[in-house]
C-alpha atoms as a PDB file:
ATOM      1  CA  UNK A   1       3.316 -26.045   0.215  1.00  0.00           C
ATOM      2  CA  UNK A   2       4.439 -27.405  -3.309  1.00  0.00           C
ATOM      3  CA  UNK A   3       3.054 -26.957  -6.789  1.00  0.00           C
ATOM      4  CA  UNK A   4       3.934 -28.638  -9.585  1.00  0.00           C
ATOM      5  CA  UNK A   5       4.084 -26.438 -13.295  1.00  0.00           C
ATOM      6  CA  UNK A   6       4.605 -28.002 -16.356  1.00  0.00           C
ATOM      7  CA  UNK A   7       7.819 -27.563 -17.819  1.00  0.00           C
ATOM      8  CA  UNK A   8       8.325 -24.675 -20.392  1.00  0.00           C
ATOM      9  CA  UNK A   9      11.191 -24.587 -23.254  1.00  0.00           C
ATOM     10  CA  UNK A  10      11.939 -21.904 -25.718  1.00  0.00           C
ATOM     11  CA  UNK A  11      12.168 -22.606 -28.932  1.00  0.00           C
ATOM     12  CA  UNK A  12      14.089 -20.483 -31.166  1.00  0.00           C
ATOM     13  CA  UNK A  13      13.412 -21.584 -34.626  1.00  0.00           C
ATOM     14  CA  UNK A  14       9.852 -20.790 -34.032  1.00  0.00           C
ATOM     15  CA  UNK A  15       9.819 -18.419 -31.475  1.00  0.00           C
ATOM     16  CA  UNK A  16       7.394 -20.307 -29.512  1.00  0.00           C
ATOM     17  CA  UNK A  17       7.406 -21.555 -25.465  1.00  0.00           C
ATOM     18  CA  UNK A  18       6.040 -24.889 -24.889  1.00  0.00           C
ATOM     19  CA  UNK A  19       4.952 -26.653 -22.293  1.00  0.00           C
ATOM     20  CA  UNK A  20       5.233 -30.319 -21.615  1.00  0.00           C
ATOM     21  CA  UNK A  21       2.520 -32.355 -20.447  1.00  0.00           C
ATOM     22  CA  UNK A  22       4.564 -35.321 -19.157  1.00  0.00           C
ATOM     23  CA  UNK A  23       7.687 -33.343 -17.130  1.00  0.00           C
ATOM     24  CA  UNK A  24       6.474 -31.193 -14.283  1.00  0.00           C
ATOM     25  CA  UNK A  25       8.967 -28.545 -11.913  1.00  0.00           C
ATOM     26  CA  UNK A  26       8.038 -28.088  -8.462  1.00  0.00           C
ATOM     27  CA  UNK A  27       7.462 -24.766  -7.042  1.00  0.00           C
ATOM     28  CA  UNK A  28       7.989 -24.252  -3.529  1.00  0.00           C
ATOM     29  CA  UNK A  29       5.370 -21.358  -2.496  1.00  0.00           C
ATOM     30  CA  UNK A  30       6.689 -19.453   0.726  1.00  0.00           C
ATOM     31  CA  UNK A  31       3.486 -17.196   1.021  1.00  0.00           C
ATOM     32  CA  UNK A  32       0.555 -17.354  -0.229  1.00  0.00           C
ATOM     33  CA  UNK A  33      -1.514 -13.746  -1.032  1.00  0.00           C
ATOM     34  CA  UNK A  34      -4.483 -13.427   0.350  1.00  0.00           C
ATOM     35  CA  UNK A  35      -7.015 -10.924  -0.645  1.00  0.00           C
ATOM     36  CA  UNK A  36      -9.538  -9.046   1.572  1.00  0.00           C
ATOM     37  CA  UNK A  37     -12.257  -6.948   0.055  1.00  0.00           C
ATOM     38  CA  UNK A  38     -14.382  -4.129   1.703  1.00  0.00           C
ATOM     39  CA  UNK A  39     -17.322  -2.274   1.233  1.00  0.00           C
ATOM     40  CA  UNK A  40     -17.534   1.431   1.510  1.00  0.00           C
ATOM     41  CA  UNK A  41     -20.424   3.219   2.208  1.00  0.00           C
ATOM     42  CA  UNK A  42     -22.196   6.669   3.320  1.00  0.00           C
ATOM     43  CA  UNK A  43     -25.352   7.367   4.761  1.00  0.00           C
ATOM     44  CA  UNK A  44     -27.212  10.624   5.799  1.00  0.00           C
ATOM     45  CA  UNK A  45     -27.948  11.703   9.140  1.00  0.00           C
ATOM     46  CA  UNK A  46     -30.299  14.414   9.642  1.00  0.00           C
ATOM     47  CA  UNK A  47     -30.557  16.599  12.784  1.00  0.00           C
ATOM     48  CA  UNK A  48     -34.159  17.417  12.626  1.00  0.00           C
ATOM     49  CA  UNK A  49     -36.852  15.321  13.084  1.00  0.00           C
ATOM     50  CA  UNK A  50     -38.206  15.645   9.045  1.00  0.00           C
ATOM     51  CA  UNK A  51     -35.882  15.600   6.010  1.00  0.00           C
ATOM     52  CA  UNK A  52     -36.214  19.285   4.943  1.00  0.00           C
ATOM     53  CA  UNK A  53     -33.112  21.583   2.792  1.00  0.00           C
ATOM     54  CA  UNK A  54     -33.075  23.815   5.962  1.00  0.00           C
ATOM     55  CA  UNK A  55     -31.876  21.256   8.639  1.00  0.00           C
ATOM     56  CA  UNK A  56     -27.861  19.787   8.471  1.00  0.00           C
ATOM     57  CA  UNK A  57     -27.184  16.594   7.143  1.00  0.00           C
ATOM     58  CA  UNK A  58     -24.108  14.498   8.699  1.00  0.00           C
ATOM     59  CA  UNK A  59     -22.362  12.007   6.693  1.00  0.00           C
ATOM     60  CA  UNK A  60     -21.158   8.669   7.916  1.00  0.00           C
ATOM     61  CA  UNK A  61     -18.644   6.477   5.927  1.00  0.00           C
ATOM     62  CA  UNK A  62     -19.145   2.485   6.815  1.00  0.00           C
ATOM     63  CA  UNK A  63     -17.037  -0.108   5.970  1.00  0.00           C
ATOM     64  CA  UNK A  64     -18.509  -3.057   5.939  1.00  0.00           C
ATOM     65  CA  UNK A  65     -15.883  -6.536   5.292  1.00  0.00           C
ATOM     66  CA  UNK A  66     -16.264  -8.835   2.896  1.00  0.00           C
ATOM     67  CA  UNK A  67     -19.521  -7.753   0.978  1.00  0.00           C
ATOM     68  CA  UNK A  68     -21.918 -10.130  -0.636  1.00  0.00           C
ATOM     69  CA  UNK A  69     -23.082  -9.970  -4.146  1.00  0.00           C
ATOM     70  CA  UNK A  70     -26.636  -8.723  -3.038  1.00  0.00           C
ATOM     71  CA  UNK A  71     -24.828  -5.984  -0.687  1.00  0.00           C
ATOM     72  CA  UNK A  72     -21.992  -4.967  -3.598  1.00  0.00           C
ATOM     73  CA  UNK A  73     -24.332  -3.152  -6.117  1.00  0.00           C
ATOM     74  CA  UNK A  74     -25.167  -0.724  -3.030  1.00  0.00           C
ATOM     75  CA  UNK A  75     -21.636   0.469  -1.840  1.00  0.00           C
ATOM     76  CA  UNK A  76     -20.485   3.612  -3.322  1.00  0.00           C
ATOM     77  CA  UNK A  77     -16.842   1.997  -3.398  1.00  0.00           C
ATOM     78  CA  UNK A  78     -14.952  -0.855  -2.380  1.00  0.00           C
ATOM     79  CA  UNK A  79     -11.684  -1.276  -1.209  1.00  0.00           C
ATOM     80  CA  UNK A  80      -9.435  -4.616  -2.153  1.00  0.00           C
ATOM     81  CA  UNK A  81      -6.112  -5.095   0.397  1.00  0.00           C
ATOM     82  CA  UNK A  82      -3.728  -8.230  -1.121  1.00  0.00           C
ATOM     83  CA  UNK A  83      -1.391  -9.175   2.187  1.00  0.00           C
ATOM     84  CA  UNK A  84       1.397 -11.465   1.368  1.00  0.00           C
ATOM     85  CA  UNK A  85       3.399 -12.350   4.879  1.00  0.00           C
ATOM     86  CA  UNK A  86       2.985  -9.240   7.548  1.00  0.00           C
ATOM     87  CA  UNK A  87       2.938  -6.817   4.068  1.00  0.00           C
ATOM     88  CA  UNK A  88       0.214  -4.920   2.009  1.00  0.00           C
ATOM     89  CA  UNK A  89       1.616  -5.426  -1.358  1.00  0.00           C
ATOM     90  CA  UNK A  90      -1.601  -3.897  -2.703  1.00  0.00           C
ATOM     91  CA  UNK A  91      -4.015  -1.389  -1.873  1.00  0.00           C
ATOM     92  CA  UNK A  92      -7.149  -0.536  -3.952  1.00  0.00           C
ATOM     93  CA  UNK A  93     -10.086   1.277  -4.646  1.00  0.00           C
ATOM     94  CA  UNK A  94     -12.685   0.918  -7.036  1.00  0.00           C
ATOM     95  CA  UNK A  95     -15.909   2.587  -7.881  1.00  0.00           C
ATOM     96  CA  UNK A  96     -17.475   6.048  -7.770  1.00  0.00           C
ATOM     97  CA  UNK A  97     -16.092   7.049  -3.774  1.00  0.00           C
ATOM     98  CA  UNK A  98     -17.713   8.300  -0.917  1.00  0.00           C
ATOM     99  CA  UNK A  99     -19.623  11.262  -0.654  1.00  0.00           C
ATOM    100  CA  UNK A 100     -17.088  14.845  -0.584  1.00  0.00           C
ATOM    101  CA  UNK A 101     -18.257  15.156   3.047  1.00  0.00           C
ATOM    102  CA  UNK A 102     -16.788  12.245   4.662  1.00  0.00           C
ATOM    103  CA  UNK A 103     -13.716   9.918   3.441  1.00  0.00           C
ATOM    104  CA  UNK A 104     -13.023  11.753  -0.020  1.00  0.00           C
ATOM    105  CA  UNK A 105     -11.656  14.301   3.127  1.00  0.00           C
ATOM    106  CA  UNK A 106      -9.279  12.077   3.975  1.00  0.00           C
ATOM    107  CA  UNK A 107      -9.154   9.137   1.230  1.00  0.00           C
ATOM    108  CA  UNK A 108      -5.597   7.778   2.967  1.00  0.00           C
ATOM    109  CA  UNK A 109      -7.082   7.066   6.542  1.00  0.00           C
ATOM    110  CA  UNK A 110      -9.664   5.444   4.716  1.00  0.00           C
ATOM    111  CA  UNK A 111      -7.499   2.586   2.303  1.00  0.00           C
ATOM    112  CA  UNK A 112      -5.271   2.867   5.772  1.00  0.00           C
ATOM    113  CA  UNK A 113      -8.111   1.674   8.060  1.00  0.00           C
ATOM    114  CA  UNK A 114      -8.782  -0.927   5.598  1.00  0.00           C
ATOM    115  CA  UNK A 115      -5.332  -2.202   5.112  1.00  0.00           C
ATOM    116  CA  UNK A 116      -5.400  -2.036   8.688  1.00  0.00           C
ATOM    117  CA  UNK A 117      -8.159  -4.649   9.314  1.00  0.00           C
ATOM    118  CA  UNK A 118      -7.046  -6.496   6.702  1.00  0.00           C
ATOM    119  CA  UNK A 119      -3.924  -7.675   8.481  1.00  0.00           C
ATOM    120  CA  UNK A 120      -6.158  -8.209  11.689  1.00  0.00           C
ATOM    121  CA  UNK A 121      -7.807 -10.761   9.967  1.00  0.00           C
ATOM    122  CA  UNK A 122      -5.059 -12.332   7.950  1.00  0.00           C
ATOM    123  CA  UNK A 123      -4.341 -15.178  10.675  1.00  0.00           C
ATOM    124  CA  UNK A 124      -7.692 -16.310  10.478  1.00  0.00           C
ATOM    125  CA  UNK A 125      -8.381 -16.642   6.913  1.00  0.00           C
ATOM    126  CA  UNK A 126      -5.092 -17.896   6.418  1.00  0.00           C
ATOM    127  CA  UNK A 127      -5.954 -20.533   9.083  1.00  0.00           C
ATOM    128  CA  UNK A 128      -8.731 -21.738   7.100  1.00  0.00           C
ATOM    129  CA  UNK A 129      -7.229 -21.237   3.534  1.00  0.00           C
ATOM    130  CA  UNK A 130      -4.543 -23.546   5.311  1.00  0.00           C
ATOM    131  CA  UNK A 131      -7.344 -26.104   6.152  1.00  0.00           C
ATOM    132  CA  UNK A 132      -8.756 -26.172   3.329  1.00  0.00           C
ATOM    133  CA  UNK A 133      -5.756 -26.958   1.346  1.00  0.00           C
ATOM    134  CA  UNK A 134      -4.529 -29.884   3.561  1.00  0.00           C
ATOM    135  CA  UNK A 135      -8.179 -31.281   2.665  1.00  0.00           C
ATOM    136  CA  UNK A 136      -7.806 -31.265  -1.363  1.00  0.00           C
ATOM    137  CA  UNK A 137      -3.801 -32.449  -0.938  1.00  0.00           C
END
């Protein structure tokens, strides 16, 4: 895949960069990042049949992938992967985290199980991101 950038000289006089609008370089892209975002989320179990202080609560994390804008303002966290080639060349977490009971534990597994599924699904989206681009070219 080739893009083109507009061509960019220095100028020392004026200490300026500019760019020209009539010369173009090509720029040969070898791999293309591609970013996968989950959602992170726990919920309460109880192990009585009413929700009183005196009975245990259990904690379960959930991932969920790719979150949609009505789902994203319910996740405690969420947790971006960037894969360029067979590599995570970024691994992220935002928000306020999972409960203390669950994946604050063992925050690692957690980004590692994302990071994980991320590069399960990188053939596929790259597939279609591949697609896609062959039908605007």
């Amino acid at each position: 895949m080739t893009a083109r950038l507009p061509k960019a000289t220095y100028d020392e006089e004026r200490n300026t960069t500019f760019c020209s609008r009539q010369e173009a370089i090509s720029l040969n892209i070898q791999n293309i990042p591609i970013s996968m975002t989950f959602g992170v989320f726990d919920s309460c179990v109880y192990l009585g049949r009413i929700c009183l202080p005196m009975f245990t609560c259990v904690f379960r994390t959930h991932v969920i992938a790719d979150p949609t804008s009505f789902e994203e303002p319910l996740l405690d966290s969420n947790v971006t992967v960037i894969l360029q080639g067979d590599k995570a060349i970024s691994v992220s977490q935002g928000g306020l985290g999972t409960s203390q009971k669950t994946a604050a534990d063992n925050p690692v597994k957690l980004l590692s199980d994302c990071a994980d599924a991320a590069k399960r699904r990188q053939s596929a989206v790259q597939q279609v991101l591949m697609e896609a681009l062959k039908l605007i070219s």
